[in-house]
Protein backbone atom coordinates (compact mmCIF):
# COMPACT_ATOMS: atom_id res chain seq x y z
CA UNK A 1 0.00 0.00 0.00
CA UNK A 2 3.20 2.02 0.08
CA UNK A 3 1.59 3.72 -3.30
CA UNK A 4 -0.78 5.52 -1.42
CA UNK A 5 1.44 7.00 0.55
CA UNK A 6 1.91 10.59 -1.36
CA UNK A 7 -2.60 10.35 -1.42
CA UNK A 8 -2.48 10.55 2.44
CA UNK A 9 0.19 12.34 4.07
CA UNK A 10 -1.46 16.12 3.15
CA UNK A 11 -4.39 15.17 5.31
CA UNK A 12 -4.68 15.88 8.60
CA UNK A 13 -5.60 13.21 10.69
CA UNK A 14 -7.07 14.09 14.33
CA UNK A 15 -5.32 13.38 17.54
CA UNK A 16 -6.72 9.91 17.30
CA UNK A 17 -5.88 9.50 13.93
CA UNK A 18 -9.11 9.45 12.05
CA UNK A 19 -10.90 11.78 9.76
CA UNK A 20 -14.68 11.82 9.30
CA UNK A 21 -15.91 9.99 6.08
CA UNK A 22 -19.27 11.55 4.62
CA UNK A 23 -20.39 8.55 2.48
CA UNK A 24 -22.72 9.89 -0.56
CA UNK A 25 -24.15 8.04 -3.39
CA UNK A 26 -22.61 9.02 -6.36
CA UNK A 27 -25.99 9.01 -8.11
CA UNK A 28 -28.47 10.84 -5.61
CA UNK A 29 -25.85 12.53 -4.02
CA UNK A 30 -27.99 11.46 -0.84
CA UNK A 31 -25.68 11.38 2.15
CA UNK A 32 -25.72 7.57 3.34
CA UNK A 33 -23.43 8.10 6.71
CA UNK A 34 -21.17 9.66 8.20
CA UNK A 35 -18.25 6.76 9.31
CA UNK A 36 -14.59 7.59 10.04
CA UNK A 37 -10.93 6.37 8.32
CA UNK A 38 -8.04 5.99 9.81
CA UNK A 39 -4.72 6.22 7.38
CA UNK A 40 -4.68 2.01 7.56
CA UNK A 41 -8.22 2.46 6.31
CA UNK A 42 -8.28 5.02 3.92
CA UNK A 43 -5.48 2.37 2.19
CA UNK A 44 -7.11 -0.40 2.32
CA UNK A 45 -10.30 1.42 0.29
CA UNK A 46 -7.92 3.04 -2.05
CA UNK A 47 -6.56 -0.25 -2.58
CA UNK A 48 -9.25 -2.66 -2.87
CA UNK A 49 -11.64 0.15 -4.42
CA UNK A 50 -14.63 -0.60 -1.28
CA UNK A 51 -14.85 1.60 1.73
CA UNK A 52 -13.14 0.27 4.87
CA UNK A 53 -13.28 2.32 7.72
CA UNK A 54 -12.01 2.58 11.56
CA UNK A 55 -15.01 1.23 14.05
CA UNK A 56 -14.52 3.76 17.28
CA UNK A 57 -16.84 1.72 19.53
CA UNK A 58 -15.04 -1.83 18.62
CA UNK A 59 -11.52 -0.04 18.06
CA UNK A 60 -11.06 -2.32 14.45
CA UNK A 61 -11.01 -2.08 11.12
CA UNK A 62 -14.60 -2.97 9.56
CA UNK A 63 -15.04 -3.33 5.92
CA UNK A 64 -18.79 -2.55 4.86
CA UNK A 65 -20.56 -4.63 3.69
CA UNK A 66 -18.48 -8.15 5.16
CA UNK A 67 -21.19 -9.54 6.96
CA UNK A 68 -24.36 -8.07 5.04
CA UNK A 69 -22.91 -8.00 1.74
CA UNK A 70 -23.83 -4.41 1.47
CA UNK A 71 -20.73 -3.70 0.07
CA UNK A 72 -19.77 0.28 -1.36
CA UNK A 73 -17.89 0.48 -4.66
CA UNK A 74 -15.85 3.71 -3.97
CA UNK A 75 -16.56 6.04 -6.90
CA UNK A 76 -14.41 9.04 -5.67
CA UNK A 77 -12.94 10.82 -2.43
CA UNK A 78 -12.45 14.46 -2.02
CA UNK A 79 -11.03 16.00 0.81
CA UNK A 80 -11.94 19.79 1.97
CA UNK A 81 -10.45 22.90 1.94
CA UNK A 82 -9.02 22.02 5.29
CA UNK A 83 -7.92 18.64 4.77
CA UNK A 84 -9.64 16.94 7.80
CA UNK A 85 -12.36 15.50 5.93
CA UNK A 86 -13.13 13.62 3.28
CA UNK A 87 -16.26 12.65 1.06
CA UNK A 88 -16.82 9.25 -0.76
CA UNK A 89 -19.21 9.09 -3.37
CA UNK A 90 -19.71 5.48 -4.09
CA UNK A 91 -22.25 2.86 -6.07
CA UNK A 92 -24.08 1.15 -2.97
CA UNK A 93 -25.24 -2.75 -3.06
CA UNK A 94 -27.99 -2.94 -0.28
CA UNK A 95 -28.78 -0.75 2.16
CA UNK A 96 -26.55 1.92 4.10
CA UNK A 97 -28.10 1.29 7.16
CA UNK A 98 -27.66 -1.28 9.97
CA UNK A 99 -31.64 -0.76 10.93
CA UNK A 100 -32.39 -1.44 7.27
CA UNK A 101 -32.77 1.65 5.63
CA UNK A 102 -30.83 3.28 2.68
CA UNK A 103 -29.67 5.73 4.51
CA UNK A 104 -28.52 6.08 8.60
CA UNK A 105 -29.95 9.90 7.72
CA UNK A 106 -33.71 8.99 8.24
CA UNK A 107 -34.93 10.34 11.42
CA UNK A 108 -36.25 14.13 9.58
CA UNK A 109 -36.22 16.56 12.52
CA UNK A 110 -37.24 19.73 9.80
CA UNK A 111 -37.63 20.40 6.50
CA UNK A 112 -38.77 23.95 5.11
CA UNK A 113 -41.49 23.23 2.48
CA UNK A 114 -41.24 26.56 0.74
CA UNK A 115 -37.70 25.70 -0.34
CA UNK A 116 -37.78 21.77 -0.35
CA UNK A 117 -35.45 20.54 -2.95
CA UNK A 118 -36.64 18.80 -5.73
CA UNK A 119 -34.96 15.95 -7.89
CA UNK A 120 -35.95 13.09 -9.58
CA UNK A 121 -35.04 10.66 -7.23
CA UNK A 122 -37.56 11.97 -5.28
CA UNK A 123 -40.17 11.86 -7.67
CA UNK A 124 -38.94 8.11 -8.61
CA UNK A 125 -39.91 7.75 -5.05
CA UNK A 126 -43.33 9.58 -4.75
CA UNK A 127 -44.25 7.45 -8.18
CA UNK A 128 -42.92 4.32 -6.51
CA UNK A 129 -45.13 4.73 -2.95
CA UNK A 130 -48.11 5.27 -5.09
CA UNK A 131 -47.73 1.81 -7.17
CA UNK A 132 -47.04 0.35 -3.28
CA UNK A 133 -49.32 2.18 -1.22
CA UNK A 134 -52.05 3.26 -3.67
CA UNK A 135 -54.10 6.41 -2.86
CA UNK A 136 -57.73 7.33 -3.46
CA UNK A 137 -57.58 10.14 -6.96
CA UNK A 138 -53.98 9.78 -7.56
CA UNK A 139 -53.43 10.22 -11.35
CA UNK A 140 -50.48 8.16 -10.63
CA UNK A 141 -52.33 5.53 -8.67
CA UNK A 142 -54.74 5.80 -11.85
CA UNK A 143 -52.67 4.56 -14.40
CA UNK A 144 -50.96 1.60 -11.97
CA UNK A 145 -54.79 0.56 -12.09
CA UNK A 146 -55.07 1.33 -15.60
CA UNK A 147 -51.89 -1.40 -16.51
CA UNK A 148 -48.86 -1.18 -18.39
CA UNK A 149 -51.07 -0.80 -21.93
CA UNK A 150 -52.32 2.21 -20.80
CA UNK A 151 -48.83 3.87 -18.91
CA UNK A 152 -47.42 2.97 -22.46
CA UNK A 153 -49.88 4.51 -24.54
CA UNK A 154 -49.57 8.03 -22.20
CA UNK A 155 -46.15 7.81 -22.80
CA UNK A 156 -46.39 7.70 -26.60
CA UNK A 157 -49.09 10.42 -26.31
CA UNK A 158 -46.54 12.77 -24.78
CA UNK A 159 -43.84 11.66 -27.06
CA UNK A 160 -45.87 13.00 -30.09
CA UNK A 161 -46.91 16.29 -27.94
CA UNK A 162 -42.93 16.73 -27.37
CA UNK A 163 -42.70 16.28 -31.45
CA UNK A 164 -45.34 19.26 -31.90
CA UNK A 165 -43.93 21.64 -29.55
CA UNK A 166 -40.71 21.40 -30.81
CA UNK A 167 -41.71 21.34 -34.47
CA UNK A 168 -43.11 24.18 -33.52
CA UNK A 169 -40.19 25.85 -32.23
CA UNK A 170 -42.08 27.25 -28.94
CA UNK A 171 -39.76 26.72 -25.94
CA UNK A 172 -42.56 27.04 -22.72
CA UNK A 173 -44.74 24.59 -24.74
CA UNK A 174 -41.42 22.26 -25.08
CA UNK A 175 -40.32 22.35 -21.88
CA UNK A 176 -43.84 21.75 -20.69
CA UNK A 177 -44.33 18.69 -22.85
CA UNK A 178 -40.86 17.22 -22.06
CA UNK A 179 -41.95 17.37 -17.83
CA UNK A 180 -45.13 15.56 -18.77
CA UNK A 181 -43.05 12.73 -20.75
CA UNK A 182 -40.51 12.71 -18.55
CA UNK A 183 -43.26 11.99 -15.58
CA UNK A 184 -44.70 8.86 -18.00
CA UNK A 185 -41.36 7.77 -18.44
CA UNK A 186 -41.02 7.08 -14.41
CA UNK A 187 -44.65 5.88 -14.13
CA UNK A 188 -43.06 3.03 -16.79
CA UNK A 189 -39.85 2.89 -15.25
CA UNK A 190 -41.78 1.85 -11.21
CA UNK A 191 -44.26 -0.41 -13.49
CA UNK A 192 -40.91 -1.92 -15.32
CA UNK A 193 -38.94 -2.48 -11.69
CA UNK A 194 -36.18 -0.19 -13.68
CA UNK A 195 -34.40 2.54 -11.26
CA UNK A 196 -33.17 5.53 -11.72
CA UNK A 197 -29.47 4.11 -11.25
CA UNK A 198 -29.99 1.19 -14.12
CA UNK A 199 -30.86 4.27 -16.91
CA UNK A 200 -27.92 6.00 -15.63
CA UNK A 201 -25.62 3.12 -15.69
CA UNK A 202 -26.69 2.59 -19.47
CA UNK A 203 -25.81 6.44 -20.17
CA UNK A 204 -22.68 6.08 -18.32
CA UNK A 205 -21.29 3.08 -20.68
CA UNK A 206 -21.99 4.85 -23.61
CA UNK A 207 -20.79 8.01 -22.32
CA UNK A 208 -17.28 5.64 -21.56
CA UNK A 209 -17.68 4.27 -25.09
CA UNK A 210 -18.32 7.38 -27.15
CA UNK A 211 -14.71 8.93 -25.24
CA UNK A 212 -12.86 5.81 -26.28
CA UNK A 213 -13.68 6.30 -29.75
CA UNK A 214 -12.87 9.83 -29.83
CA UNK A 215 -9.50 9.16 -28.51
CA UNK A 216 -8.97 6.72 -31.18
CA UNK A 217 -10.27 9.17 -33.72
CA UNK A 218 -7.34 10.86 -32.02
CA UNK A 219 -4.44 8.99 -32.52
């Protein structure tokens, strides 16, 4: 692990020797936890490419994910300005959470509703409660009812309204029409099983693909 060596020695490690590890997913940028690394640590997830971190209570190294299998395939790590902390953005298998949950952030204490963040995620979410939980005059709720025939027809109905906005080169109307497909295009994605992560994994490889090519267009 000597490699790592010239990674490590600009941080500053506290007077126990750990820094605090925010662990985010690299695709919701939801926080998962907060953990903490010492330097064997840090190595050991450079190295292997999975976080590892520094159990305080037990006083041992504990690799995520080696009993449950919830394993965390590092993506990145930044440090701060300061150098006494680091993020990890990573590609989660399972849940975060010892209790269960995807993330050890779940108990909300407040949330301001004038300036609550959106994100897709969240709507995947929403969409997804209302296929599990079904409520009484949900349009959502309406077309789980309705069956996939029907989500797919809305969703070729917006395609062709996206087609006539554009066409007609009138941007509000465009943008409208693209949020309406876009919201069909969950509804199919909860009725498929497909998550947000497995259309972003099939962007990413041909994002990786259309780079190699134009380095060997390069060369």
């Amino acid at each position: 692990m000597e490699r790592f060596d010239d990674l490590v020695k600009n941080l500053k490690f506290d007077e126990n020797g750990l820094l605090p590890a925010i662990v985010q997913d690299y695709i919701t940028h939801e926080v998962l936890t907060l953990a903490y690394m010492n330097e064997e640590s840090l190595k050991i997830s450079l190295q292997e490419g999975q976080t590892c971190f520094f159990s305080r209570s037990r006083q041992c190294l504990w690799r995520k994910g080696e009993t449950s299998g919830n394993v965390q395939q590092i993506v990145s790590i930044t440090a701060d300005c300061d150098a006494d902390a680091l993020v990890v953005q990573v590609k989660k298998q399972g849940p975060a959470c010892h209790t269960g949950s995807e993330s050890c952030f779940y108990d909300e204490l407040y949330e301001n509703e004038e300036i609550k963040p959106f994100s897709l995620s969240g709507l995947y979410q929403v969409i997804e409660g209302r296929r599990t939980t079904p409520k009484e005059g949900s349009y959502t709720t309406y077309l789980f009812d309705k069956g996939r025939d029907k989500i797919l027809k809305k969703v070729g109905e917006e395609c062709t309204e996206v087609l006539i906005a554009g066409a007609k080169d009138d941007l509000a109307e465009t943008i409208y029409e693209l949020g309406d497909l876009m919201y069909h295009a969950l509804v199919l994605m909860v009725d498929m099983d497909i998550s947000l992560e497995d259309v972003i994994s099939e962007l990413s490889k041909r994002h990786v693909i259309d780079k190699k090519v134009k380095q060997e267009r390069m060369q």
